[in-house]
PDB file of N, CA and C in Angstrom:
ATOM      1  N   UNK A   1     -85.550  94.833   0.377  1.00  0.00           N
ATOM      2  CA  UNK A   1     -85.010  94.334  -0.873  1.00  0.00           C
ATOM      3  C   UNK A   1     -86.108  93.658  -1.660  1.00  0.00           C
ATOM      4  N   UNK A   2     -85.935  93.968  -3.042  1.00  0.00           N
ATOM      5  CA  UNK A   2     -87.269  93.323  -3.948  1.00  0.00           C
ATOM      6  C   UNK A   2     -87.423  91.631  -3.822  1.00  0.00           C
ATOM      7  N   UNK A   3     -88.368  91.582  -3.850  1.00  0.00           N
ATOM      8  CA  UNK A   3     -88.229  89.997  -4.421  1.00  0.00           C
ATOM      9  C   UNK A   3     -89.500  89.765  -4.949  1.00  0.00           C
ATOM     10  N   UNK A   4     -89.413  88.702  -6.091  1.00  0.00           N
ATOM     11  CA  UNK A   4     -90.325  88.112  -6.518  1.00  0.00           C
ATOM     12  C   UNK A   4     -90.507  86.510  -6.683  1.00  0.00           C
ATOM     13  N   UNK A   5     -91.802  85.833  -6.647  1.00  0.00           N
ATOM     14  CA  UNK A   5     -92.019  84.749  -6.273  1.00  0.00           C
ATOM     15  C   UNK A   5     -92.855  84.036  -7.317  1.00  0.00           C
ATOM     16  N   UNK A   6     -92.650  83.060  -8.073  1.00  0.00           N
ATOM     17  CA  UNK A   6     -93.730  82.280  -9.024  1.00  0.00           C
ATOM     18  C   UNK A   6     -94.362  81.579  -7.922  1.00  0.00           C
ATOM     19  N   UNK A   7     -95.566  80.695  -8.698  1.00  0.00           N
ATOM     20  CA  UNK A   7     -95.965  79.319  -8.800  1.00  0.00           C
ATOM     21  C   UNK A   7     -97.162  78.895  -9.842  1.00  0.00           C
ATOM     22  N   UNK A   8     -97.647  77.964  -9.482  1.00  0.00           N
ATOM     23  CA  UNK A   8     -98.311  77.774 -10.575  1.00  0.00           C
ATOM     24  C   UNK A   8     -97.854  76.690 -11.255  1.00  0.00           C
ATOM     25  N   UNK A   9     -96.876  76.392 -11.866  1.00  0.00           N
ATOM     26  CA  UNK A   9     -96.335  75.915 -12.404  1.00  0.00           C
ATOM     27  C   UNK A   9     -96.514  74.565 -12.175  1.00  0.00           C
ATOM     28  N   UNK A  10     -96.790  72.969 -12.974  1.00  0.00           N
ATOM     29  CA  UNK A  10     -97.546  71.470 -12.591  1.00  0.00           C
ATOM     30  C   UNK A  10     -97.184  70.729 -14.259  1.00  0.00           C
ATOM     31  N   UNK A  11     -97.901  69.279 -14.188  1.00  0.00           N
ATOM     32  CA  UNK A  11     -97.484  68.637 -15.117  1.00  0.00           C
ATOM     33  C   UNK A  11     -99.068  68.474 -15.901  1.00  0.00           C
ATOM     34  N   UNK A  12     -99.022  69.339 -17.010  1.00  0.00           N
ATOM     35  CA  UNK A  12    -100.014  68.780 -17.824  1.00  0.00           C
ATOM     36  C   UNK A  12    -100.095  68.674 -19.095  1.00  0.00           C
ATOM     37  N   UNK A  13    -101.043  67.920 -19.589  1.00  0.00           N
ATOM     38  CA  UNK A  13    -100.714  67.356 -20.979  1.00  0.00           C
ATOM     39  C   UNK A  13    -101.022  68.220 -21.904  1.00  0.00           C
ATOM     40  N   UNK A  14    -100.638  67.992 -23.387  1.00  0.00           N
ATOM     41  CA  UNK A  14    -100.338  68.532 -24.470  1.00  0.00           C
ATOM     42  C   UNK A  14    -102.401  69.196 -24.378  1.00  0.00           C
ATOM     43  N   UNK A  15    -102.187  70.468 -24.777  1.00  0.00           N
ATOM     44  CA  UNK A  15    -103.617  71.076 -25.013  1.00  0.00           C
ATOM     45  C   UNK A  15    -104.318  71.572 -23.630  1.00  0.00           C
ATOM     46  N   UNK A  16    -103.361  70.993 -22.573  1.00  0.00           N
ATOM     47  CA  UNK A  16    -104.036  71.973 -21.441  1.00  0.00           C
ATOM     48  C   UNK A  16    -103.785  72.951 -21.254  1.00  0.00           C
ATOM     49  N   UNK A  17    -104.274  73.310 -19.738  1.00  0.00           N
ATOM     50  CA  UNK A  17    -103.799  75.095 -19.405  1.00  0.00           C
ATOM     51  C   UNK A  17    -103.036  75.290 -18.215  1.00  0.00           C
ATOM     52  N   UNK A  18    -102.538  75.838 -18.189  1.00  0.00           N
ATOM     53  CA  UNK A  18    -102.764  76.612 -16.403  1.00  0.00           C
ATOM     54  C   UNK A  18    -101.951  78.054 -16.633  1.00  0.00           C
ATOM     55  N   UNK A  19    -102.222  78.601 -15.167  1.00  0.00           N
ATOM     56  CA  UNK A  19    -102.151  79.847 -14.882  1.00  0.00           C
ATOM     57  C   UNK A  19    -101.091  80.296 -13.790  1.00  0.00           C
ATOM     58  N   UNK A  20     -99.651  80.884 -14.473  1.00  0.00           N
ATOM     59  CA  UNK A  20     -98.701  81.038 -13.471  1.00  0.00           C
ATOM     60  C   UNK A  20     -99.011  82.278 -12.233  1.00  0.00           C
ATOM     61  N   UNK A  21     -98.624  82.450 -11.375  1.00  0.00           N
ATOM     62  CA  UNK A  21     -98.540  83.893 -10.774  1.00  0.00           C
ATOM     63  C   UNK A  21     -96.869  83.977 -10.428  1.00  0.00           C
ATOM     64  N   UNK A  22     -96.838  85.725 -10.565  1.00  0.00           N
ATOM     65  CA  UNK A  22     -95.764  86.173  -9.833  1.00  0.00           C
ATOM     66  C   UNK A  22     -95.885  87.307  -8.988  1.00  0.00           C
ATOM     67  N   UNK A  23     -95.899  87.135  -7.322  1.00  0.00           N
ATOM     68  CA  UNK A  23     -96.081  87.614  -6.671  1.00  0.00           C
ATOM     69  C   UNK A  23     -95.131  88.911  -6.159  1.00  0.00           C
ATOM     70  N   UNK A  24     -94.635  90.335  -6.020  1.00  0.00           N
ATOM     71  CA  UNK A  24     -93.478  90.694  -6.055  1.00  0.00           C
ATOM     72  C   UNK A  24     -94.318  91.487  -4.095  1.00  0.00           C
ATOM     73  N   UNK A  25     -92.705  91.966  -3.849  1.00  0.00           N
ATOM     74  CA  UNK A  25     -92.585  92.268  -2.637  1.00  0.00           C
ATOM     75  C   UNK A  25     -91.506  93.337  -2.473  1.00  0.00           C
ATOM     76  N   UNK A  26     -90.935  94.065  -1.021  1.00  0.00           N
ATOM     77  CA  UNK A  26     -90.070  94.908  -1.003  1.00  0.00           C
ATOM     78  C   UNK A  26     -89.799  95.923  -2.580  1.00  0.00           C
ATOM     79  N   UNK A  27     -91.261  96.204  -3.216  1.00  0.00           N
ATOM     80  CA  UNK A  27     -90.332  97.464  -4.135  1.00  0.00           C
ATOM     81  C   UNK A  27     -92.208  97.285  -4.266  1.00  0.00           C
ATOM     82  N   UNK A  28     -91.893  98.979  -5.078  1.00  0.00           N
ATOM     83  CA  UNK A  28     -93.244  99.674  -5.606  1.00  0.00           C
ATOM     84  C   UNK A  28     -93.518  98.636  -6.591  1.00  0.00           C
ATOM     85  N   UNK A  29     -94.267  97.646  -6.477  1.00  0.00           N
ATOM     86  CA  UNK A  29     -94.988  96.733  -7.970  1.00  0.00           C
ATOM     87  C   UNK A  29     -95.494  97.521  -9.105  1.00  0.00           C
ATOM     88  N   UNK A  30     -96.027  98.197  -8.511  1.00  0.00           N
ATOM     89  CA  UNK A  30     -97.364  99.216  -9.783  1.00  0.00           C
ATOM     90  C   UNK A  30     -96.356 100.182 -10.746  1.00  0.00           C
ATOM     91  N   UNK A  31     -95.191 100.554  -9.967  1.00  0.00           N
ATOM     92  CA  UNK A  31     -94.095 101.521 -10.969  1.00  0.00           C
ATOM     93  C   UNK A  31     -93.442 101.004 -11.765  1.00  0.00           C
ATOM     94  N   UNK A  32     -93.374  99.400 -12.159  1.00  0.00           N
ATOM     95  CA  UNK A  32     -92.809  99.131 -12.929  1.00  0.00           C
ATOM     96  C   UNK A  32     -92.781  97.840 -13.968  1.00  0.00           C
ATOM     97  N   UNK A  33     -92.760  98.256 -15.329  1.00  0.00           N
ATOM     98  CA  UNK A  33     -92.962  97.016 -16.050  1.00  0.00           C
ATOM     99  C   UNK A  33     -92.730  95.326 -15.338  1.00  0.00           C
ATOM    100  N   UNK A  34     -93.006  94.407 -15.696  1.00  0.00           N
ATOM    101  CA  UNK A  34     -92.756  93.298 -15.280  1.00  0.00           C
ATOM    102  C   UNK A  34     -92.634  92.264 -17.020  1.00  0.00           C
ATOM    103  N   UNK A  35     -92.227  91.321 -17.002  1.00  0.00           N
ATOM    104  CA  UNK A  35     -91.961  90.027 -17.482  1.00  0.00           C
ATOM    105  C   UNK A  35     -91.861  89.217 -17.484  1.00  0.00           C
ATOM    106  N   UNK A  36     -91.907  88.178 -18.229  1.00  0.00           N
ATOM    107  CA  UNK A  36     -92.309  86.237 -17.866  1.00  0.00           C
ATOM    108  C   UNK A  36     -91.218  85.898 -18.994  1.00  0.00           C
ATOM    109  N   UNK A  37     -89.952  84.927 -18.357  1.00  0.00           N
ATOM    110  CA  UNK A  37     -88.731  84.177 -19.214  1.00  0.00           C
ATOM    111  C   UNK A  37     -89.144  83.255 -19.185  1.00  0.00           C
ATOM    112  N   UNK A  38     -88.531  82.308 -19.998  1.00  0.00           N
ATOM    113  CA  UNK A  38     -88.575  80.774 -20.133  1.00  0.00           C
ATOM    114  C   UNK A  38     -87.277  80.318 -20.316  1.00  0.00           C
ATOM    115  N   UNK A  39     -86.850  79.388 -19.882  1.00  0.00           N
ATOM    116  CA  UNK A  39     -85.561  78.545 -19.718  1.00  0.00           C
ATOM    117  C   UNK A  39     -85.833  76.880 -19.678  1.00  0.00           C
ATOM    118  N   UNK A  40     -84.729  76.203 -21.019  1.00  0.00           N
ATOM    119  CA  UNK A  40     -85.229  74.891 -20.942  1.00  0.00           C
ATOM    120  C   UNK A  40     -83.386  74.675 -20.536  1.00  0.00           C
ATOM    121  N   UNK A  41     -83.096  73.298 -20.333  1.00  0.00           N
ATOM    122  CA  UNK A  41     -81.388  73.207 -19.799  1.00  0.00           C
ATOM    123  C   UNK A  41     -81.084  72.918 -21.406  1.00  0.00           C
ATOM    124  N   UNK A  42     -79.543  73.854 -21.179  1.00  0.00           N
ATOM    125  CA  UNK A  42     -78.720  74.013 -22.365  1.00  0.00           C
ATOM    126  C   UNK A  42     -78.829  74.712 -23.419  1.00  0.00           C
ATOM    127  N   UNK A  43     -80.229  75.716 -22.836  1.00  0.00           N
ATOM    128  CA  UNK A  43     -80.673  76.552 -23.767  1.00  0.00           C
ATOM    129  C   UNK A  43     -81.051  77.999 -22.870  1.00  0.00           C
ATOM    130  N   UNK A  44     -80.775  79.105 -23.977  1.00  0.00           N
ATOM    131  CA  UNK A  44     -80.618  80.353 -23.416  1.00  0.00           C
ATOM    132  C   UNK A  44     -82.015  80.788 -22.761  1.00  0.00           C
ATOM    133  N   UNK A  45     -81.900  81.724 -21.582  1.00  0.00           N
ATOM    134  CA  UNK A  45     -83.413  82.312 -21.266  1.00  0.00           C
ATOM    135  C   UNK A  45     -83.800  82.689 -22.054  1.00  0.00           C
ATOM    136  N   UNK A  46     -85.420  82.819 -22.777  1.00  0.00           N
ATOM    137  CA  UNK A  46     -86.115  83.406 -23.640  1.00  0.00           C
ATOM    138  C   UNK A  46     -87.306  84.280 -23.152  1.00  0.00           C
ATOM    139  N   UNK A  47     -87.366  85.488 -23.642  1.00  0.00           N
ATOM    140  CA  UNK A  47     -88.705  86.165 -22.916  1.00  0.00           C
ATOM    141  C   UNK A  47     -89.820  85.713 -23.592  1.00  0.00           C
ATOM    142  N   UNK A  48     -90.863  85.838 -23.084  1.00  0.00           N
ATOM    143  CA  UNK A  48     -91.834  85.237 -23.205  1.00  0.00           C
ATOM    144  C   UNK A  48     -92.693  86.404 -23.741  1.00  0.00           C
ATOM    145  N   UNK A  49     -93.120  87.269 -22.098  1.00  0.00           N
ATOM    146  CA  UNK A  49     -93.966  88.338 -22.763  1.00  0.00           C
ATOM    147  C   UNK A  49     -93.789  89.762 -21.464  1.00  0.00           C
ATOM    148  N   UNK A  50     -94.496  90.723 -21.881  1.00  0.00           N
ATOM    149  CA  UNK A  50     -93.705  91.778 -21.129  1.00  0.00           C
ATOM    150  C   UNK A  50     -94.922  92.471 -20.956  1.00  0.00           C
ATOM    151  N   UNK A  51     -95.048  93.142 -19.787  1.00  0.00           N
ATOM    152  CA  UNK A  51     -96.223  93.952 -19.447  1.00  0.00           C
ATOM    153  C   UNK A  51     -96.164  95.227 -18.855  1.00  0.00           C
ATOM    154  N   UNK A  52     -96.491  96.335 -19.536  1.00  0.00           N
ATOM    155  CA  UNK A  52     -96.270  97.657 -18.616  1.00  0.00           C
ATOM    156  C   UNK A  52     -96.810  98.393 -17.602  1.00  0.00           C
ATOM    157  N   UNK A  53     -96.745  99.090 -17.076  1.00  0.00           N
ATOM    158  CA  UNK A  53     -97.080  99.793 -15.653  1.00  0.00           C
ATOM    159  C   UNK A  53     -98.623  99.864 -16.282  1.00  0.00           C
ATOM    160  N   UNK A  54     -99.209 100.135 -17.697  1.00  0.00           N
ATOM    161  CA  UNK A  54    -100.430 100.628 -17.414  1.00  0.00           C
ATOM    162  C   UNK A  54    -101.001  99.104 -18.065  1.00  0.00           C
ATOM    163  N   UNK A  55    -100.449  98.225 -18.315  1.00  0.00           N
ATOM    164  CA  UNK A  55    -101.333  97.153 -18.636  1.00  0.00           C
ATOM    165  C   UNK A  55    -101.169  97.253 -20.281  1.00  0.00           C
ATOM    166  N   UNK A  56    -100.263  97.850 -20.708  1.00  0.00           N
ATOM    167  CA  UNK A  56    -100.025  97.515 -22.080  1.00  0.00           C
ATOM    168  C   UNK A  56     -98.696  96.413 -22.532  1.00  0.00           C
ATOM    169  N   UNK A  57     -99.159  95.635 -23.286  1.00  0.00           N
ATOM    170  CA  UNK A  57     -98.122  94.682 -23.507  1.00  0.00           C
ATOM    171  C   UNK A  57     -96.965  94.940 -24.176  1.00  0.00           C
ATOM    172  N   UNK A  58     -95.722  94.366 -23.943  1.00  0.00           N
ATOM    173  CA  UNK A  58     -94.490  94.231 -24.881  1.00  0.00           C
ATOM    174  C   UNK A  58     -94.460  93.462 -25.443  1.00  0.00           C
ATOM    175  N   UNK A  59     -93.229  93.142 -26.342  1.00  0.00           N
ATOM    176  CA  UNK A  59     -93.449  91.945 -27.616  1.00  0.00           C
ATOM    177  C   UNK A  59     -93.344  90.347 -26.798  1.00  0.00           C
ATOM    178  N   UNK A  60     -94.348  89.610 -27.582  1.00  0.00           N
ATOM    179  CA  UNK A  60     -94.820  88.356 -27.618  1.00  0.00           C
ATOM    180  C   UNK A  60     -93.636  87.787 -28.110  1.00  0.00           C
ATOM    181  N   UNK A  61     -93.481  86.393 -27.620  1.00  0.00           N
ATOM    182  CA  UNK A  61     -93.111  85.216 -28.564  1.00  0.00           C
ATOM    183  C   UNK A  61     -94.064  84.515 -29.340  1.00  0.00           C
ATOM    184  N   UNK A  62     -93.420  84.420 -30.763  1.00  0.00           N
ATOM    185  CA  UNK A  62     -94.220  84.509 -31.932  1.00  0.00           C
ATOM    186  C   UNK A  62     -95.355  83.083 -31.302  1.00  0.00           C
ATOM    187  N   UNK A  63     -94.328  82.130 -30.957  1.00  0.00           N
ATOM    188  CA  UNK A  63     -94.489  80.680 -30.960  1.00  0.00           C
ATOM    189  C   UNK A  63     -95.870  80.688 -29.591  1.00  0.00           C
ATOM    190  N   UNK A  64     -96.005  81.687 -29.147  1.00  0.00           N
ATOM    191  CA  UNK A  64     -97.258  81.979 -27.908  1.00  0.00           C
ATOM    192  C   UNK A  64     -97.756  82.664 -28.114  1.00  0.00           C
ATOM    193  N   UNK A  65     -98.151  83.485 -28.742  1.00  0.00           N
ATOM    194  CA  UNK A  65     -98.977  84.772 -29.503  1.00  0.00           C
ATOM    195  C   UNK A  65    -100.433  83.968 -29.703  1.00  0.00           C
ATOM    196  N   UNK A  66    -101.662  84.242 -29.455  1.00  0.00           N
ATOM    197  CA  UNK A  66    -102.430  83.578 -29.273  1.00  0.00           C
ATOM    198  C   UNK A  66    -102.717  82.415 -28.299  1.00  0.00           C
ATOM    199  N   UNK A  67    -101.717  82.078 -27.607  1.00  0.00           N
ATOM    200  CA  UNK A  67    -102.010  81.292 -26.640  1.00  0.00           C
ATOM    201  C   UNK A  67    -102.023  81.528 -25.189  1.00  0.00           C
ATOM    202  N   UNK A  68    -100.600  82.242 -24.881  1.00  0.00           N
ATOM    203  CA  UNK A  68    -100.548  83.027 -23.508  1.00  0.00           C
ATOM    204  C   UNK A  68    -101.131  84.444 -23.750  1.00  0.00           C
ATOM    205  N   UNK A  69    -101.871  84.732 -22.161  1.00  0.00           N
ATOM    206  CA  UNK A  69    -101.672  85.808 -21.953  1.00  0.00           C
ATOM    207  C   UNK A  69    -101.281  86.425 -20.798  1.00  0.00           C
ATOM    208  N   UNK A  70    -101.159  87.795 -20.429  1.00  0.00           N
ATOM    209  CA  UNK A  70    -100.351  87.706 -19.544  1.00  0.00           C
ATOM    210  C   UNK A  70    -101.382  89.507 -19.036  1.00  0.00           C
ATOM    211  N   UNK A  71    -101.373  89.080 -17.970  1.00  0.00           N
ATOM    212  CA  UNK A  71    -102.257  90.717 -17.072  1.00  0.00           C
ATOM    213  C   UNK A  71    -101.379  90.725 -15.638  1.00  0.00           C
ATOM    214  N   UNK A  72    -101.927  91.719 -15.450  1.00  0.00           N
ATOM    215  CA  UNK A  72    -101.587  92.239 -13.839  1.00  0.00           C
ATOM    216  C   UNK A  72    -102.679  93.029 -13.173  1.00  0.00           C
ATOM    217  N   UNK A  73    -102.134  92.662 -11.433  1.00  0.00           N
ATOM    218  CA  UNK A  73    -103.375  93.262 -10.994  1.00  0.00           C
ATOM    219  C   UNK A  73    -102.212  93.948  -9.849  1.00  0.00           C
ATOM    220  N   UNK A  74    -102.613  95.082  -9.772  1.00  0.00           N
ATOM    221  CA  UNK A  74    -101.211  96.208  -8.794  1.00  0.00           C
ATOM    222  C   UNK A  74    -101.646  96.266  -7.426  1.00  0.00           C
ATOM    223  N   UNK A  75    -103.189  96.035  -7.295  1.00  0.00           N
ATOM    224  CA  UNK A  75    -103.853  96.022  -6.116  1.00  0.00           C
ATOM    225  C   UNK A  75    -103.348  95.148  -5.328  1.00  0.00           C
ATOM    226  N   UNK A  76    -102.844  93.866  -6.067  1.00  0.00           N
ATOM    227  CA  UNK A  76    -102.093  92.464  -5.176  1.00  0.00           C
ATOM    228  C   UNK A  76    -101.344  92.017  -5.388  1.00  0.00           C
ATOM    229  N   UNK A  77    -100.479  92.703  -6.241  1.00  0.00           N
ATOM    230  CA  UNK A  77     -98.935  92.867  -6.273  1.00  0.00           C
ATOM    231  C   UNK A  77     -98.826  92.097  -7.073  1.00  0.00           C
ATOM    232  N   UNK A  78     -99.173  91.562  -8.277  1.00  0.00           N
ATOM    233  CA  UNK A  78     -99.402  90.401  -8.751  1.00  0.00           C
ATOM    234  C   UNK A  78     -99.783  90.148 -10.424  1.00  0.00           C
ATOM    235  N   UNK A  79     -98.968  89.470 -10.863  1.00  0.00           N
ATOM    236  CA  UNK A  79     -98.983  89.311 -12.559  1.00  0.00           C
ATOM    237  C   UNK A  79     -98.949  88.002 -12.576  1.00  0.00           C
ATOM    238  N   UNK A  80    -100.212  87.943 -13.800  1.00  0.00           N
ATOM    239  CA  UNK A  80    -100.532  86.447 -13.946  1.00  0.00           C
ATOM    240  C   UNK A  80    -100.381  86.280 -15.390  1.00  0.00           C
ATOM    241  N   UNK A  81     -99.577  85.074 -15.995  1.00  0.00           N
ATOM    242  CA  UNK A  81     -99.448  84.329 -17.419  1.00  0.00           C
ATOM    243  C   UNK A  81    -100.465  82.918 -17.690  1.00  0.00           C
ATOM    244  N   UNK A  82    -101.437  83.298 -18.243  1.00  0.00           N
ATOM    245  CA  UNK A  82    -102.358  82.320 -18.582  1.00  0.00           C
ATOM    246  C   UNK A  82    -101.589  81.639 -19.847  1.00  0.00           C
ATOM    247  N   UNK A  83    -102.373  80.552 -19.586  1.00  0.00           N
ATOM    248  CA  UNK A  83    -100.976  79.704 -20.749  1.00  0.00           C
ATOM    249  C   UNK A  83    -102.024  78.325 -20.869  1.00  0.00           C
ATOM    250  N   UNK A  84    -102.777  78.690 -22.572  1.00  0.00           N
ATOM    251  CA  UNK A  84    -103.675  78.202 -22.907  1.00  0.00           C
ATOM    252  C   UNK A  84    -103.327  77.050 -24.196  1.00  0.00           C
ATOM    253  N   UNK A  85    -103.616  75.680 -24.924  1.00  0.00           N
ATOM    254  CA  UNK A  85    -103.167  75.227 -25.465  1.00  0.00           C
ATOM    255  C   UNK A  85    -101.940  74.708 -25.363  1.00  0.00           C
ATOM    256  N   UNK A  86    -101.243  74.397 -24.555  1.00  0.00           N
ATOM    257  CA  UNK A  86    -100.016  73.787 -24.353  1.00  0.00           C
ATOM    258  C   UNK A  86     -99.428  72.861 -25.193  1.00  0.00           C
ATOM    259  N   UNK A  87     -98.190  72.999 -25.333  1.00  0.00           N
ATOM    260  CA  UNK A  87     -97.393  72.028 -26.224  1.00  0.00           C
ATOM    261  C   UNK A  87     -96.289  71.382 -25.303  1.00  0.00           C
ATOM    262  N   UNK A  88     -95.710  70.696 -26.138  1.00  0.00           N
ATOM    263  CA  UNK A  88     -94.372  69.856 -25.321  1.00  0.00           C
ATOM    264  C   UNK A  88     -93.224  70.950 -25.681  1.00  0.00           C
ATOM    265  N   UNK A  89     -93.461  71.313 -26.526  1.00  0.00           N
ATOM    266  CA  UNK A  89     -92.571  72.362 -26.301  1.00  0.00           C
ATOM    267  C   UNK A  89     -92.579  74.005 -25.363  1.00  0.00           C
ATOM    268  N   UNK A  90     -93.320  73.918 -25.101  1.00  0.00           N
ATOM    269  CA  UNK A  90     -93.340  75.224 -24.032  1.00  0.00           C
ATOM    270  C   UNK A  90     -92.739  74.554 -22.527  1.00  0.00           C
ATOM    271  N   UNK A  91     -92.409  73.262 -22.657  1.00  0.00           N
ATOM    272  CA  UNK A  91     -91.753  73.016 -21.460  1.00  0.00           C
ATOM    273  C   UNK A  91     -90.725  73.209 -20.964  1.00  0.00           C
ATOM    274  N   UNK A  92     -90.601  74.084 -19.745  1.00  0.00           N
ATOM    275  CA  UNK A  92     -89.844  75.262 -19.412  1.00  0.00           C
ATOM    276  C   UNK A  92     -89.619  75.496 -17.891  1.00  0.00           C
ATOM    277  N   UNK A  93     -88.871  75.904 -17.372  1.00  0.00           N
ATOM    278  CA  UNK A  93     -88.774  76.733 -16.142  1.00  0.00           C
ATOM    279  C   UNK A  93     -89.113  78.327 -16.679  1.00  0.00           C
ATOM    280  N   UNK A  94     -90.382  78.853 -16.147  1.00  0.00           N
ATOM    281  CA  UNK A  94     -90.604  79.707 -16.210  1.00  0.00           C
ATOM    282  C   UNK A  94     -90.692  81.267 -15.330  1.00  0.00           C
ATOM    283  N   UNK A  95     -90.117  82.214 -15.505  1.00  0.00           N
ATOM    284  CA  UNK A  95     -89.146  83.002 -14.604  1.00  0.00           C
ATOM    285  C   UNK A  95     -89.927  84.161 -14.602  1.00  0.00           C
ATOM    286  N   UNK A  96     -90.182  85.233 -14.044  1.00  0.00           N
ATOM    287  CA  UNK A  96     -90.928  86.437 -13.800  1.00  0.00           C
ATOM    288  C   UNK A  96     -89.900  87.682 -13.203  1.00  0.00           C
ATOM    289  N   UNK A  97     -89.039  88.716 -14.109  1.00  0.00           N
ATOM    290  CA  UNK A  97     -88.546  89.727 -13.738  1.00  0.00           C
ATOM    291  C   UNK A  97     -88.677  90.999 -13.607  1.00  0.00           C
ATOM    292  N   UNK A  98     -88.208  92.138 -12.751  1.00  0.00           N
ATOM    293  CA  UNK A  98     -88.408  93.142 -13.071  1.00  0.00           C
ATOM    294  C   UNK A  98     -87.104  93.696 -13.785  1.00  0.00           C
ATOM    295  N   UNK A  99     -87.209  93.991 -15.342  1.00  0.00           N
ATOM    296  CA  UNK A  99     -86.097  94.573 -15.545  1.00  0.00           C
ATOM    297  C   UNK A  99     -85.082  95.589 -15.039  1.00  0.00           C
ATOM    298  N   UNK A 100     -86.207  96.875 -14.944  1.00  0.00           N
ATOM    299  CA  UNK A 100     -85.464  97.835 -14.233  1.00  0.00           C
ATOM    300  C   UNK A 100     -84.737  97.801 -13.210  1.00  0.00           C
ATOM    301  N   UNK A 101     -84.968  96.849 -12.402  1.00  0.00           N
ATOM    302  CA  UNK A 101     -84.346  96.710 -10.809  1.00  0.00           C
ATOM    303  C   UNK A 101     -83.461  95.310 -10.910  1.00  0.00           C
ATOM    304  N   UNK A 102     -83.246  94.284 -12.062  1.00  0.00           N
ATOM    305  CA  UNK A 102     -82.622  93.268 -12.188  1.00  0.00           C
ATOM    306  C   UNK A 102     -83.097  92.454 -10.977  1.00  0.00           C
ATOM    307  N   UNK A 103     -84.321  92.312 -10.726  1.00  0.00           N
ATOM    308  CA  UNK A 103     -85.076  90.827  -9.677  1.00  0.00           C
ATOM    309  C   UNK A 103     -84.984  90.306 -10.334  1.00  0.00           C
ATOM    310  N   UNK A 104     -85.684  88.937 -10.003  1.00  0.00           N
ATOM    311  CA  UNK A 104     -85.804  87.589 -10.579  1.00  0.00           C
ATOM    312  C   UNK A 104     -86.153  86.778  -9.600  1.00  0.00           C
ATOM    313  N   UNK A 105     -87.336  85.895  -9.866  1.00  0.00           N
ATOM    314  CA  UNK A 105     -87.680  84.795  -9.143  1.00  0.00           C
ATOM    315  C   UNK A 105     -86.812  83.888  -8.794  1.00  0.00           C
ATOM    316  N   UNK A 106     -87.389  82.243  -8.331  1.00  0.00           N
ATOM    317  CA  UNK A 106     -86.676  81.358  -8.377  1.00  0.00           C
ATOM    318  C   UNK A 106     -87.386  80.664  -9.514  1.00  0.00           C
ATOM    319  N   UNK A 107     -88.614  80.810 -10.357  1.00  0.00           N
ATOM    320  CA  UNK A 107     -88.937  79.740 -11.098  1.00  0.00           C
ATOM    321  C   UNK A 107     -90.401  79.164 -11.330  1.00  0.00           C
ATOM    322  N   UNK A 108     -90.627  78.511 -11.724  1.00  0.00           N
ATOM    323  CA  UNK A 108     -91.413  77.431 -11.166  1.00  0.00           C
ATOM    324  C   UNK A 108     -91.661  76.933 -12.994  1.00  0.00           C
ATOM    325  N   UNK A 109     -91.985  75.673 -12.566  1.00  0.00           N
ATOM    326  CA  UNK A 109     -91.656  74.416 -13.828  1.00  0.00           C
ATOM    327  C   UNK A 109     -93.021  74.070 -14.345  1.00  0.00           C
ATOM    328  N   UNK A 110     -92.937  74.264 -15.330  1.00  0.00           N
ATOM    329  CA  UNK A 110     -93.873  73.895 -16.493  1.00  0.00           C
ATOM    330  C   UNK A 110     -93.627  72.473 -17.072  1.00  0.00           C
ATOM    331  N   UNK A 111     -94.122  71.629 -17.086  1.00  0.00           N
ATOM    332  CA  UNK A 111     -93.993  70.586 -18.192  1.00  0.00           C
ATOM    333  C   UNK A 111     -95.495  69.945 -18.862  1.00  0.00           C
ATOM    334  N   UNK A 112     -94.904  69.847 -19.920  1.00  0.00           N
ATOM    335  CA  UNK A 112     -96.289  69.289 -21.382  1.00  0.00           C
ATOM    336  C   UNK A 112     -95.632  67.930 -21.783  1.00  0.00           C
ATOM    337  N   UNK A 113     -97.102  66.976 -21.488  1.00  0.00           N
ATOM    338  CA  UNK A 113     -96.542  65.742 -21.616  1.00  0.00           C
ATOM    339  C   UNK A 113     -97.289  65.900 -23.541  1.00  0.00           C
ATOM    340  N   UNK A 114     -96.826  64.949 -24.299  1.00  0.00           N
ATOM    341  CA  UNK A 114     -97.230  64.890 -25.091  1.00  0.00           C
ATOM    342  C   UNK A 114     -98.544  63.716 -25.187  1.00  0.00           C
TER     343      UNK A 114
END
């Protein structure tokens, strides 16, 4: 059965960086697009950004367009969201799916102090 796994995810201040991973398992990684959600409480999941089997991107959020980016490497099962310039608002539980197969992580938490 598929699964996929964040981390990465820590507390840093307004203008820093860091770099999520999502690790996937039990399914072909390389056959299939992947994606990075964001979820704050009381507010709907939002996609973030979307990446295809050959390393071409899907649509951005406007509000991260220039700031994240987002690659994969198939050799290690593994898609990474660089997440450069930080705001207080990108603070998020941030989620990594495969659409086609409806996975989903458990998460892992972002917060931007101001």
């Amino acid at each position: 059965q598929g699964q996929l796994v964040e981390s990465g995810g820590d507390l840093v201040q307004a203008g820093g960086s860091l770099t999520l991973s999502c690790a996937g398992s039990g399914f072909i990684f390389r056959d299939y697009p992947i994606s990075w959600y964001r979820q704050t409480p009381g507010k709907e999941r939002e996609m973030v950004v979307g990446i295809e089997i050959d390393g071409r991107l899907t649509s951005y959020l406007p509000s991260v367009k220039g700031r994240f980016t987002i690659t994969r490497n198939n050799d290690e099962d593994t898609v990474y969201l660089r997440l450069n310039k930080l705001q207080p608002d990108d603070t998020a539980r941030y989620y990594c799916t495969v659409p086609m197969l409806n996975i989903w992580g458990q998460g892992t938490q972002v917060t931007v102090s101001s």
